[in-house]
C-alpha atoms as a PDB file:
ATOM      1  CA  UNK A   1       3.772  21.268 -28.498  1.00  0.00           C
ATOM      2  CA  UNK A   2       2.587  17.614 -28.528  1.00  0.00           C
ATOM      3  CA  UNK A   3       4.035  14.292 -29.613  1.00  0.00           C
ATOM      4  CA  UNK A   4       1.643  12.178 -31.921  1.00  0.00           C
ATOM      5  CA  UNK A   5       2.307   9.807 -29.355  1.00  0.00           C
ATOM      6  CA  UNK A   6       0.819  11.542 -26.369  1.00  0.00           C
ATOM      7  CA  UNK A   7      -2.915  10.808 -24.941  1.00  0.00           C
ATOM      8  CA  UNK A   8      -4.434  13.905 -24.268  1.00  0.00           C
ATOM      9  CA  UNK A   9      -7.563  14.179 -22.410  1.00  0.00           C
ATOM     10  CA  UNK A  10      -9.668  17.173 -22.312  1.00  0.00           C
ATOM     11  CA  UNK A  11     -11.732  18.670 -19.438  1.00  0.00           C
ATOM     12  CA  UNK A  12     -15.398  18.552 -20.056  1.00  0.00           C
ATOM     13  CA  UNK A  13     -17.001  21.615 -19.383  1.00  0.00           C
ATOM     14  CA  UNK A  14     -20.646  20.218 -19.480  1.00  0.00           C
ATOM     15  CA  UNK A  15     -19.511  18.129 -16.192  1.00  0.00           C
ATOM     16  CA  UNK A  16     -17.661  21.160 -14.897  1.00  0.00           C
ATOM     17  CA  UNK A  17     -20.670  22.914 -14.984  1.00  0.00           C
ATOM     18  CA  UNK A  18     -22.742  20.421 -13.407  1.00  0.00           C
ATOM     19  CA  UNK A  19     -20.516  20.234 -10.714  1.00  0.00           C
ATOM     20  CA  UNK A  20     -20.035  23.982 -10.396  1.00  0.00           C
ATOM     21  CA  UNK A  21     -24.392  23.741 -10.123  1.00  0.00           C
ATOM     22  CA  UNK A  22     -24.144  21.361  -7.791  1.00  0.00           C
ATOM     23  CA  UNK A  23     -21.625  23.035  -5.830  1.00  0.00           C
ATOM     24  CA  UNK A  24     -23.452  26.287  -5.468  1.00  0.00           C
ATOM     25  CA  UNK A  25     -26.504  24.025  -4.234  1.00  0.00           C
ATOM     26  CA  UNK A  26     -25.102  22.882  -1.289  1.00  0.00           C
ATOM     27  CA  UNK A  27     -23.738  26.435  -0.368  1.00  0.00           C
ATOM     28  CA  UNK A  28     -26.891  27.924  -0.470  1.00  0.00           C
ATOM     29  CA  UNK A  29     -28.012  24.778   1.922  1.00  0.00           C
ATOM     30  CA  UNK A  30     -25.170  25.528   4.235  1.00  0.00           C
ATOM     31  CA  UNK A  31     -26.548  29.135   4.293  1.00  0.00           C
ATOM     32  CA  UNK A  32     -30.290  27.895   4.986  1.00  0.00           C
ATOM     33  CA  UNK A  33     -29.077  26.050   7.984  1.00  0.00           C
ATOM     34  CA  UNK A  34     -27.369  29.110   9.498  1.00  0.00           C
ATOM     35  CA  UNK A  35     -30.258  31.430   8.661  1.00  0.00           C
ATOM     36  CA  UNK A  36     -33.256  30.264   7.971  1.00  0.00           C
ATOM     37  CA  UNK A  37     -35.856  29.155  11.521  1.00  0.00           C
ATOM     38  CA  UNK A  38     -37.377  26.367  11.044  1.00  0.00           C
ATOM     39  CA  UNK A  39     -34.257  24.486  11.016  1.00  0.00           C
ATOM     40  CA  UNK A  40     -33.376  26.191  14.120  1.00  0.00           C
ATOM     41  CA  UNK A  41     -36.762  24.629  15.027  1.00  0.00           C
ATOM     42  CA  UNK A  42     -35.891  21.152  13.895  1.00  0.00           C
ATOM     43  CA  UNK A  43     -32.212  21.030  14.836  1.00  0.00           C
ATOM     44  CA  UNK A  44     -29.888  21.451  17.307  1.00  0.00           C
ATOM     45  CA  UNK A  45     -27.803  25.098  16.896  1.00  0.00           C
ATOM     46  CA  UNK A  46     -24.192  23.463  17.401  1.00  0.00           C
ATOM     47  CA  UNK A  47     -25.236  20.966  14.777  1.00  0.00           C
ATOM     48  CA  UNK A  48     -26.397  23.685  12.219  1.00  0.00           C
ATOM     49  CA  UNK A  49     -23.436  25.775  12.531  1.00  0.00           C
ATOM     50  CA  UNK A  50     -20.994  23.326  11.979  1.00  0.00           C
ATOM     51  CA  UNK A  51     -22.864  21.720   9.302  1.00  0.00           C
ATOM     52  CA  UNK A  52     -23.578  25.215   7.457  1.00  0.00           C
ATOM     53  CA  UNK A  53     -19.982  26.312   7.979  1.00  0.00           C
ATOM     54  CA  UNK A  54     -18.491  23.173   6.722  1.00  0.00           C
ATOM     55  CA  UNK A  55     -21.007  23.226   3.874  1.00  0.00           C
ATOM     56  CA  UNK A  56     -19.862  26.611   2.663  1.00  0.00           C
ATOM     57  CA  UNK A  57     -16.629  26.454   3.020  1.00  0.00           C
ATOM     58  CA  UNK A  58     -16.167  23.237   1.535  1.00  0.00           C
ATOM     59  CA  UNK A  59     -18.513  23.760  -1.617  1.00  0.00           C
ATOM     60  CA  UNK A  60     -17.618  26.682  -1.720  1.00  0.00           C
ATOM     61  CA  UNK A  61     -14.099  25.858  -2.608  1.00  0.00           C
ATOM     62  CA  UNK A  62     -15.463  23.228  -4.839  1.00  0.00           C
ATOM     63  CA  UNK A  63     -17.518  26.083  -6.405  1.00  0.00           C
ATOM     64  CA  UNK A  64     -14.340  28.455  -6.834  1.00  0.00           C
ATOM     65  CA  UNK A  65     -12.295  25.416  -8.354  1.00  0.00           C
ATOM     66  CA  UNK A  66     -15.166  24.280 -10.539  1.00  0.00           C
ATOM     67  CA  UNK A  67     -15.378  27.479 -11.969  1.00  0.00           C
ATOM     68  CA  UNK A  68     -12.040  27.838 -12.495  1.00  0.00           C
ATOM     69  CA  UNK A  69     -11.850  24.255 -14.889  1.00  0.00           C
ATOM     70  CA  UNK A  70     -14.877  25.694 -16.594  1.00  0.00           C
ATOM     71  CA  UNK A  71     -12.652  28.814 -18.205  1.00  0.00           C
ATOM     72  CA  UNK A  72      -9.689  26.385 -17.843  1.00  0.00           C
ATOM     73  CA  UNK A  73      -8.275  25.977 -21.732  1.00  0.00           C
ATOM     74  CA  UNK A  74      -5.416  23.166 -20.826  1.00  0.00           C
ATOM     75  CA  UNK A  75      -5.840  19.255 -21.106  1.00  0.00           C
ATOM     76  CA  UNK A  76      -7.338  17.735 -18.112  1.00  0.00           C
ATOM     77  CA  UNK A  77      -4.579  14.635 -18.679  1.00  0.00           C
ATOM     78  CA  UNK A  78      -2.159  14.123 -20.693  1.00  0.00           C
ATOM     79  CA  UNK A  79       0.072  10.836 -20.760  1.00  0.00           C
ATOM     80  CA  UNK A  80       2.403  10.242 -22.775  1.00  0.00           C
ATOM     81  CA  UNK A  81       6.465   8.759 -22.300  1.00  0.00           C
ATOM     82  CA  UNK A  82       7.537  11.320 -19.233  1.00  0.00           C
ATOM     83  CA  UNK A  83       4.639  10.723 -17.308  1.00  0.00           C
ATOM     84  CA  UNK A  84       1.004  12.205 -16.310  1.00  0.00           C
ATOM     85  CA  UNK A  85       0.500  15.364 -16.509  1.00  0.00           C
ATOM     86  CA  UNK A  86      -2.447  16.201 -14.236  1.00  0.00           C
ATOM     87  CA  UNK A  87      -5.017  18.801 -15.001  1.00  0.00           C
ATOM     88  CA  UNK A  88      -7.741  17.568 -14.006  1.00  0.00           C
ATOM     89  CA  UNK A  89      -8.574  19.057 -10.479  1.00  0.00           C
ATOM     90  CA  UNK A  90      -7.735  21.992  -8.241  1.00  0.00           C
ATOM     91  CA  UNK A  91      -5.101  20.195  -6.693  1.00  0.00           C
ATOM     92  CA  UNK A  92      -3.624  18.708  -9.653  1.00  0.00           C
ATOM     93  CA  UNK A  93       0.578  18.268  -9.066  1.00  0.00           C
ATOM     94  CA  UNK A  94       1.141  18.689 -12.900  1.00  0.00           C
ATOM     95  CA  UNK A  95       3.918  16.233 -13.882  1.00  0.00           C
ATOM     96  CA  UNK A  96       4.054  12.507 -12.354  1.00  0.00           C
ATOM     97  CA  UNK A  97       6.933  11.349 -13.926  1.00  0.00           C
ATOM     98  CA  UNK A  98       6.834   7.699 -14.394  1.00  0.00           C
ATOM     99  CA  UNK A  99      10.004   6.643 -12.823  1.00  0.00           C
ATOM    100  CA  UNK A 100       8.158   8.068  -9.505  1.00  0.00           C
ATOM    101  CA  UNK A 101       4.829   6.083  -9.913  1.00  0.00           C
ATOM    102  CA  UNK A 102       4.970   3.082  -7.178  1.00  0.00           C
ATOM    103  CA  UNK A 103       1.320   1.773  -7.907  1.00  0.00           C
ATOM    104  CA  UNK A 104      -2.011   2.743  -9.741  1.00  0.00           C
ATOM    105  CA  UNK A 105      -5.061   1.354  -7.734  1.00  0.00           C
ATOM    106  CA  UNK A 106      -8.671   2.242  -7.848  1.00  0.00           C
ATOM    107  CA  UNK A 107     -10.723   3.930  -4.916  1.00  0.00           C
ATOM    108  CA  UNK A 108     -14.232   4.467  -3.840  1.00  0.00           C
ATOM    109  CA  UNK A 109     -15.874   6.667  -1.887  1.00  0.00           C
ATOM    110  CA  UNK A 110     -20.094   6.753  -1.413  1.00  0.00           C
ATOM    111  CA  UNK A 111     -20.436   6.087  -5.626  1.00  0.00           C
ATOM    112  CA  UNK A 112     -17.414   8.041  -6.480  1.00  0.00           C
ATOM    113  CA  UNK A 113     -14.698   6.309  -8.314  1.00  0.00           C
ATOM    114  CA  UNK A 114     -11.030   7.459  -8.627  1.00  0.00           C
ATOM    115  CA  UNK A 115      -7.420   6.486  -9.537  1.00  0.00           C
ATOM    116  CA  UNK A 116      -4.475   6.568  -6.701  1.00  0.00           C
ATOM    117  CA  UNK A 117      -1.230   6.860  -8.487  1.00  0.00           C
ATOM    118  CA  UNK A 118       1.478   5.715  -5.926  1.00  0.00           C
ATOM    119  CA  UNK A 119       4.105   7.965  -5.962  1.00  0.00           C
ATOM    120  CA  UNK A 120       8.165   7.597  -4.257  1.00  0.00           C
ATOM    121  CA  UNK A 121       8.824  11.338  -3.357  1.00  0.00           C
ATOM    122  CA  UNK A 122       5.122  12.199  -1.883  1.00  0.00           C
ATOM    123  CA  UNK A 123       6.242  14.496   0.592  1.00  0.00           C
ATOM    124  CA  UNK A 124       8.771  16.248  -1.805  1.00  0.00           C
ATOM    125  CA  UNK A 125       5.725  16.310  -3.960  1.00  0.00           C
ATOM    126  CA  UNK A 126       3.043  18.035  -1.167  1.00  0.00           C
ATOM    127  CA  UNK A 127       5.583  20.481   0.236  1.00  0.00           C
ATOM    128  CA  UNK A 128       6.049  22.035  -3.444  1.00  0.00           C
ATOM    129  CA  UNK A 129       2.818  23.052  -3.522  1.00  0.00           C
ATOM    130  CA  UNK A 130       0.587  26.091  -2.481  1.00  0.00           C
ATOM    131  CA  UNK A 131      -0.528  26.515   1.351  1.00  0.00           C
ATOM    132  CA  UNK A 132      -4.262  25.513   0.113  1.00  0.00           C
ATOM    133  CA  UNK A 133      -3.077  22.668  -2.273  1.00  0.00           C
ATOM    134  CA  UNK A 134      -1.416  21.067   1.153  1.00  0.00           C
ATOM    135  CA  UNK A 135      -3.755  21.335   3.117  1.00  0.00           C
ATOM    136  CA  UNK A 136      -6.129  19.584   0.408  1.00  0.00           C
ATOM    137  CA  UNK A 137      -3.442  16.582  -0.405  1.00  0.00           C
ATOM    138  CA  UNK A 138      -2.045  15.690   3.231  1.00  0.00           C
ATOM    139  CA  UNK A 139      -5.397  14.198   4.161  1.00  0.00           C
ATOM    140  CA  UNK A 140      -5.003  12.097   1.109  1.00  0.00           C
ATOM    141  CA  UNK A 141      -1.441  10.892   1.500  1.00  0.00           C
ATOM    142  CA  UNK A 142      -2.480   9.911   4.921  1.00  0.00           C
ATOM    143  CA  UNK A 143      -5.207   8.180   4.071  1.00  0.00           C
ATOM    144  CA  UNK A 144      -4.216   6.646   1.026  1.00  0.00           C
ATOM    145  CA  UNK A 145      -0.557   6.918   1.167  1.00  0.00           C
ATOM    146  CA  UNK A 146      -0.166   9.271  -2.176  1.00  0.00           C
ATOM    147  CA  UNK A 147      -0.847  12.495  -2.491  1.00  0.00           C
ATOM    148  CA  UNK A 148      -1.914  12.064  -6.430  1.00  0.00           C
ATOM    149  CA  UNK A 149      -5.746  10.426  -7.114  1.00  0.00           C
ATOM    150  CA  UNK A 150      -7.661  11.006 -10.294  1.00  0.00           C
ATOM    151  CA  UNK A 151     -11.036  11.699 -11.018  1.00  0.00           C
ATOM    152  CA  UNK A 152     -12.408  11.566 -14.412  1.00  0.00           C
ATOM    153  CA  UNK A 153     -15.376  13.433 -13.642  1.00  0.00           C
ATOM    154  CA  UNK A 154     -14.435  16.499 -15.261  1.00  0.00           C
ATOM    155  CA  UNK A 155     -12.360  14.765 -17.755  1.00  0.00           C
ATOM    156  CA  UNK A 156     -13.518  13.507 -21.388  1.00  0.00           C
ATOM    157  CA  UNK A 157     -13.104   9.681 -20.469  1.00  0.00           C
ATOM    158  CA  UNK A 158     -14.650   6.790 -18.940  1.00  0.00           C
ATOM    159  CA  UNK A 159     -13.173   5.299 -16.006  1.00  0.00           C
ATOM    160  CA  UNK A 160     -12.292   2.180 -17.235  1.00  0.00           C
ATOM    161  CA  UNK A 161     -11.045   3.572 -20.749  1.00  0.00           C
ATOM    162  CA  UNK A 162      -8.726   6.013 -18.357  1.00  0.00           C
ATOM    163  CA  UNK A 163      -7.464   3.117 -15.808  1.00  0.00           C
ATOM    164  CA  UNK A 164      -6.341   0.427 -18.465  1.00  0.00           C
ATOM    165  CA  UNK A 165      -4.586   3.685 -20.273  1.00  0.00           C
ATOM    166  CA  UNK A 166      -2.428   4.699 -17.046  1.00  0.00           C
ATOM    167  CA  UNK A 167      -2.012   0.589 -16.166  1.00  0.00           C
ATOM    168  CA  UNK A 168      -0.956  -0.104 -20.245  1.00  0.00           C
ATOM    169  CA  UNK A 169       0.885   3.225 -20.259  1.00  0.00           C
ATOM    170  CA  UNK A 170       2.743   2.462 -16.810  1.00  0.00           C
ATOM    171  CA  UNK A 171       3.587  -1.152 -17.232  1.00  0.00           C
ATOM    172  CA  UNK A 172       4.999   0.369 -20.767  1.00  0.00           C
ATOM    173  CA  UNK A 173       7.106   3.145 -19.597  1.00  0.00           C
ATOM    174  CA  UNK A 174       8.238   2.130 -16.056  1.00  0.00           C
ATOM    175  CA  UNK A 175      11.401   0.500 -17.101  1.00  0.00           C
END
């Protein structure tokens, strides 16, 4: 099924299910704003709503997806000479073949760190996809101009250990 050659990375399940936990938290907060009174009290309504709405649809999703990767028995990663395949989130695009990959950068957002992987037929790429997945990956390719970013949190890897890999792996197989 595998080559000895291939870097397979597994999904941890320990972060899975601290994200899942921490998922579930803020949709119980997003129903506290919308039902409980003393942040009625406290806050305006409009502000509330759309914060308690957002909350639980958002997390929610998170929750759904989390808990999904949990029971999930695949690799979170694995790269080897074809490409990346990509596990490791609910909007994962599977195979990244590495005669597609344009550039591998890192990204930040708050604390959280993850890998943008530059890719030539983005659009081709979203448009393949399920209604949901688009609507989760156009907000990245617009932002960030790829549709494919990375984050190890759920994966057995460090960040660093899993950036030089795609960089070595890339500069290795690109051509």
């Amino acid at each position: 099924m595998y080559n000895k050659d291939d870097i397979i990375i597994p999904l941890s399940k320990k972060k899975a299910i601290l994200l899942v936990l921490g998922a579930l938290l803020f949709v119980i907060l997003g129903f506290l704003f919308l039902l409980v009174p003393d942040f009625k009290k406290s806050y305006h309504p409009i502000f509330l709503q759309i914060t308690g709405y957002s909350g639980i649809i958002f997390f929610g999703m998170c929750l759904i997806l989390g808990i999904k990767k949990i029971f999930d028995k695949s690799p979170g990663l694995i790269i080897n000479a074809n490409g990346i395949v990509d596990n490791s989130s609910g909007v994962s695009v599977g195979l990244i073949p590495w005669s597609t990959v344009t550039f591998i950068k890192t990204a930040e957002i708050v604390t959280s760190k993850f890998i943008l992987i530059g890719i030539t037929n983005a659009e081709e790429t979203i448009n393949k996809q399920s209604a949901l997945k688009r609507f989760w990956l156009k907000p990245n390719y617009k932002t960030y101009k790829t549709p494919v970013s990375i984050n190890p949190t759920v994966l057995q890897i460090k960040f660093d250990d899993l950036e030089k890999i795609l960089i070595e792996k890339w500069n290795l197989y690109k051509g």
